[in-house]
Protein backbone atom coordinates (compact mmCIF):
# COMPACT_ATOMS: atom_id res chain seq x y z
CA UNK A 1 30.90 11.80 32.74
CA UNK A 2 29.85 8.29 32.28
CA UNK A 3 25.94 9.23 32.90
CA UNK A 4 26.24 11.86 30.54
CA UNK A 5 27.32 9.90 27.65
CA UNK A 6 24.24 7.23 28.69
CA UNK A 7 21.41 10.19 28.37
CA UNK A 8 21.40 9.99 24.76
CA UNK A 9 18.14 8.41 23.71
CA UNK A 10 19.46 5.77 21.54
CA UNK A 11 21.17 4.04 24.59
CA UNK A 12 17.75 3.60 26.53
CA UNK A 13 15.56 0.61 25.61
CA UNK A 14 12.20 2.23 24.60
CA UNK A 15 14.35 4.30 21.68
CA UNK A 16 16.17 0.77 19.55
CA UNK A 17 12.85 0.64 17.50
CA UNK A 18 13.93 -2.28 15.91
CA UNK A 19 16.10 -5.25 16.68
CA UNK A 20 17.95 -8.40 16.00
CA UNK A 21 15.91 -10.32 18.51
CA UNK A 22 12.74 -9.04 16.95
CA UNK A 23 13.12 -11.41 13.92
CA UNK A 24 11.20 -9.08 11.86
CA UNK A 25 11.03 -10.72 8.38
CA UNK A 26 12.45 -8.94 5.33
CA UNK A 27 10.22 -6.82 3.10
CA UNK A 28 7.87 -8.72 0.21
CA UNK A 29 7.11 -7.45 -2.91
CA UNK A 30 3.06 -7.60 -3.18
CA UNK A 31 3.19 -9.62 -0.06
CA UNK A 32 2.11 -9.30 3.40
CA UNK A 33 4.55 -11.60 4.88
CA UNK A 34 2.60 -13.16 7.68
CA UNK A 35 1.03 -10.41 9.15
CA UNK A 36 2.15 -10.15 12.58
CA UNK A 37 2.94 -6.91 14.25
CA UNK A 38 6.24 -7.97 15.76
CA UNK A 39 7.01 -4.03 17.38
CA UNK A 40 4.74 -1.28 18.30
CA UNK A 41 5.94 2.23 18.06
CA UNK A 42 4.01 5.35 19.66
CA UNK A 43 3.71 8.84 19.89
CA UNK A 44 4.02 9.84 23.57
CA UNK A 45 3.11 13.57 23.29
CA UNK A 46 0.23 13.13 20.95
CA UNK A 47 -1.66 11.08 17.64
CA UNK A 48 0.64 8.25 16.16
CA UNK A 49 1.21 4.84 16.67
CA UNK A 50 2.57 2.59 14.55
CA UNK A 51 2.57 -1.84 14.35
CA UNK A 52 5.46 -3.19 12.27
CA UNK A 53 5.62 -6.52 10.74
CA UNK A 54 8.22 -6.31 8.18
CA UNK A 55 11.40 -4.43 7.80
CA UNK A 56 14.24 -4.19 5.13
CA UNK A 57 17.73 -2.81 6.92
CA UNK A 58 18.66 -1.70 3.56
CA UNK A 59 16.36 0.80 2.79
CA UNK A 60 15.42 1.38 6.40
CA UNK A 61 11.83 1.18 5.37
CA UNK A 62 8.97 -1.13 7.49
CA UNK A 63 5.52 -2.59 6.30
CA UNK A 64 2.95 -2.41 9.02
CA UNK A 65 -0.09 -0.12 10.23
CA UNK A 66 -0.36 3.21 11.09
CA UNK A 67 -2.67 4.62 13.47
CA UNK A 68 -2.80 8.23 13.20
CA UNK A 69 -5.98 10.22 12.24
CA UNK A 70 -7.31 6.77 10.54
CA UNK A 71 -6.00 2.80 10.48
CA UNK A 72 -3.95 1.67 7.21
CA UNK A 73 -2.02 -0.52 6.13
CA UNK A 74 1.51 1.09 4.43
CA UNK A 75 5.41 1.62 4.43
CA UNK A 76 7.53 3.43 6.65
CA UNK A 77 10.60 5.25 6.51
CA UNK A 78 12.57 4.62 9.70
CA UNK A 79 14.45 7.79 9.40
CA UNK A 80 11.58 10.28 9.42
CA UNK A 81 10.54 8.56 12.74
CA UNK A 82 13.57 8.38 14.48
CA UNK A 83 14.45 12.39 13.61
CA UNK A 84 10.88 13.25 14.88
CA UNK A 85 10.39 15.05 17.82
CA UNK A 86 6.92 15.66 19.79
CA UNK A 87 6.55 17.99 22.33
CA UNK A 88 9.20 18.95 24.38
CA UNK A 89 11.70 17.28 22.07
CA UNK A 90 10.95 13.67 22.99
CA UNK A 91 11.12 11.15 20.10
CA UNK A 92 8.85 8.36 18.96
CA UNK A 93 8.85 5.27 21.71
CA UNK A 94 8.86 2.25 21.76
CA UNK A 95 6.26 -0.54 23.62
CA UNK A 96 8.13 -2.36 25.56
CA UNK A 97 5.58 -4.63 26.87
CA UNK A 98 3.94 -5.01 23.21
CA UNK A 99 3.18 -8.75 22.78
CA UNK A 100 3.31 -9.57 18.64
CA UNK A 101 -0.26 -10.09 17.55
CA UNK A 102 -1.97 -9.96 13.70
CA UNK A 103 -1.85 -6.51 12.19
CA UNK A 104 -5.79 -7.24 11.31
CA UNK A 105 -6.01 -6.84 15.43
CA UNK A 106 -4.33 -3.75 15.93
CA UNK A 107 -6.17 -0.63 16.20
């Protein structure tokens, strides 16, 4: 029973988007904080990926780039990623391995 309950998504690594040890600075008004994608987020069933630098818990919205069709800059709401699901039901993943760089570097 025990593996069953761990098969949710939300209990593996690659699906806690965003967390505590991230230190992901809180949302500026008119600001870009200081720029650095601190989480990378990706589509793994087709176009989307997705650099975060800032996030407010709050709202559950981010500030960072999106990568889709074209590159820009924007907000996002949490919730509409983590409901979405690609092919075959997966959800959005995380990078695990992402290393935090400037959002001016990430295409």
């Amino acid at each position: 029973m025990a593996d069953l309950e761990c098969s949710t998504f939300q209990r593996r690594p690659c699906y806690r988007y965003i967390r505590e040890s991230d230190k992901m600075p809180p949302m500026a008004e008119g600001d870009d904080g200081d720029g650095i994608a601190r989480v990378k987020l990706f589509n793994p069933t087709g176009a989307g990926t997705w650099y975060l630098g800032e996030y407010d818990p709050e709202t559950r919205r981010a500030f960072g780039v999106a990568v889709i069709q074209e590159r820009e800059y924007g907000y996002v709401d949490m919730a509409e990623l983590v409901a979405f699901r690609g092919q075959f039901g997966l959800p959005i993943e995380r990078d695990l391995y992402w290393t935090p760089r400037p959002l001016e570097e990430c295409r």
